[in-house]
C-alpha atoms as a PDB file:
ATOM      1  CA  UNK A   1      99.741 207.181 101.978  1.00  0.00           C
ATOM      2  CA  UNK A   2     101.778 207.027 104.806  1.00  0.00           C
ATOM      3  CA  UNK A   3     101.306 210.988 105.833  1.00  0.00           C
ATOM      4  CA  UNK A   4      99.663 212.691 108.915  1.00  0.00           C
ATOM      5  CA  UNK A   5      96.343 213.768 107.489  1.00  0.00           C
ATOM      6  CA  UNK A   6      95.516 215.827 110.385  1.00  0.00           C
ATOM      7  CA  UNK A   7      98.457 218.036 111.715  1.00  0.00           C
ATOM      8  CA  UNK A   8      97.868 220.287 114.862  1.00  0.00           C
ATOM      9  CA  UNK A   9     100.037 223.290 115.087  1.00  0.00           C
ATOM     10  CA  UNK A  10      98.754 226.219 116.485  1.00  0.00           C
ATOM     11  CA  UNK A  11      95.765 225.895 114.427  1.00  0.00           C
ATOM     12  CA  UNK A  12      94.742 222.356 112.976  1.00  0.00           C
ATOM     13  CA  UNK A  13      95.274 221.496 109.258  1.00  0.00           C
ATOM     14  CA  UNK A  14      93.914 219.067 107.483  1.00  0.00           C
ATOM     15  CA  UNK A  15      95.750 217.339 104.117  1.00  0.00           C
ATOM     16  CA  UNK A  16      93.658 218.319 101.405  1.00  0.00           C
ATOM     17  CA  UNK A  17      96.494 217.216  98.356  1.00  0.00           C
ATOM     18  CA  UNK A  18      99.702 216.381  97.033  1.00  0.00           C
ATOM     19  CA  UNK A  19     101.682 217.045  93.915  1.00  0.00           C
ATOM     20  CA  UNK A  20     103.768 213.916  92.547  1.00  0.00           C
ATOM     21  CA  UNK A  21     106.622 213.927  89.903  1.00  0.00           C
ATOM     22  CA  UNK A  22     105.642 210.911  88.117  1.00  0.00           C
ATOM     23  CA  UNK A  23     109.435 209.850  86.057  1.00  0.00           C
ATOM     24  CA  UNK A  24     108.634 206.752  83.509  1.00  0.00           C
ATOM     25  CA  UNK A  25     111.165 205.453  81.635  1.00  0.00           C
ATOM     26  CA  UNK A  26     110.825 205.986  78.204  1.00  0.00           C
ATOM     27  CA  UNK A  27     107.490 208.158  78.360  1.00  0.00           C
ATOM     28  CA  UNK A  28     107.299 211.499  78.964  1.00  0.00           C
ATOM     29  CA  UNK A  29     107.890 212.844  82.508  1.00  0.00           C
ATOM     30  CA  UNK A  30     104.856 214.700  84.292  1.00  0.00           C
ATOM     31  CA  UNK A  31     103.434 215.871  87.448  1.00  0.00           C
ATOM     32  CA  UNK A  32      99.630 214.927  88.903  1.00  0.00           C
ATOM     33  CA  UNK A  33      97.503 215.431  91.718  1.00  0.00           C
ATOM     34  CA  UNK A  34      96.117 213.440  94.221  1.00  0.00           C
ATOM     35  CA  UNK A  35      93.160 215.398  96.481  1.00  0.00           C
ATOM     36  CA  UNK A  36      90.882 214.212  99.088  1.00  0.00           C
ATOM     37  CA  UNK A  37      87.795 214.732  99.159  1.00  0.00           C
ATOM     38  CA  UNK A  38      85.110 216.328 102.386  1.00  0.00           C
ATOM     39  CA  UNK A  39      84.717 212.311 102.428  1.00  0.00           C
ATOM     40  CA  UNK A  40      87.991 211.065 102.929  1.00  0.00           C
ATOM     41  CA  UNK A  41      88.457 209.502  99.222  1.00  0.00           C
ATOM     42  CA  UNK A  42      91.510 210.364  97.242  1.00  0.00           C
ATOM     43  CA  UNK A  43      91.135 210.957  93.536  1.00  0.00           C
ATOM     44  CA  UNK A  44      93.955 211.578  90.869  1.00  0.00           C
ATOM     45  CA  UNK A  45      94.013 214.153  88.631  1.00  0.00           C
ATOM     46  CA  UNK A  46      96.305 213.499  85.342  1.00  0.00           C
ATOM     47  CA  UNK A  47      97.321 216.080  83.085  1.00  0.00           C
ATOM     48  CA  UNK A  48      97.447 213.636  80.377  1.00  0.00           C
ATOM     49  CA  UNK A  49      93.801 212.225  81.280  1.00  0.00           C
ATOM     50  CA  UNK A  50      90.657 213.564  80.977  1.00  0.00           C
ATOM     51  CA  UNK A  51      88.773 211.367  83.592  1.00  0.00           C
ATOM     52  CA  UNK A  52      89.356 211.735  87.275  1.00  0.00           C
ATOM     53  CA  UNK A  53      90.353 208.035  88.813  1.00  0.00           C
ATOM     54  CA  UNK A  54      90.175 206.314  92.120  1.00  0.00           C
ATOM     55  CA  UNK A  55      93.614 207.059  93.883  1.00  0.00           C
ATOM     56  CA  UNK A  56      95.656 203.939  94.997  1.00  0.00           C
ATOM     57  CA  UNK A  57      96.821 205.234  98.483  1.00  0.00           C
ATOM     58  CA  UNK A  58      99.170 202.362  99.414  1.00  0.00           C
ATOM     59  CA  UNK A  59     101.548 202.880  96.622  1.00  0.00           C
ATOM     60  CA  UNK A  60     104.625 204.659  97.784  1.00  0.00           C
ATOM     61  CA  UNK A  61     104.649 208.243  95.729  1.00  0.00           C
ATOM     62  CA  UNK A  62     107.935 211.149  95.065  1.00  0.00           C
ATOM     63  CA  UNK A  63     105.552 213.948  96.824  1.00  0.00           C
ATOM     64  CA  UNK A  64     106.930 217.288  95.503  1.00  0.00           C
ATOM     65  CA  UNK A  65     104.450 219.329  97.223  1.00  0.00           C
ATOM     66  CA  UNK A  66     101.455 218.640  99.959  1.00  0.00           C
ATOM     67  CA  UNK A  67      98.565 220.645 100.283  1.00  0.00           C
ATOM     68  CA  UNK A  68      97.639 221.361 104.078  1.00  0.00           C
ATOM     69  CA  UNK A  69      94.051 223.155 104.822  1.00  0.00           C
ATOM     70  CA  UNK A  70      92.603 224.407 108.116  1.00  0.00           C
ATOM     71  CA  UNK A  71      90.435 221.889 109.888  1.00  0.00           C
ATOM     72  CA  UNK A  72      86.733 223.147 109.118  1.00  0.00           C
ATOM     73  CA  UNK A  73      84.037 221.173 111.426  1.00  0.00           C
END
């Protein structure tokens, strides 16, 4: 993904997520998760899964919503 993963504001914040709109034509439309881990590796989260997979993080996503955390050490 092609997003600042660290942002430093008046506090730092570290990207811990993203919600994507996932539109497929004829299937039905849904929304997932993509999270990164304390390790730096990206799962995804499907509501219509029930496994966790390996994110792909150089496909181009329609981010609705991104998840920013402050930086623990």
């Amino acid at each position: 993904m092609d997003l600042p993963i660290v942002l430093n504001l008046k506090t730092k914040l570290t990207l811990r997520s993203a919600i994507i709109y996932s539109e497929t034509p004829n299937t039905i439309d849904h929304y997932y998760t993509v999270y990164r881990r304390n390790n730096g590796a990206w799962e995804t989260y499907y509501d219509m899964q029930n496994k966790i997979t390996v994110a792909r993080t150089s496909v181009y996503h329609n981010f609705n919503a991104l998840n920013y955390t402050q930086f623990r050490i």
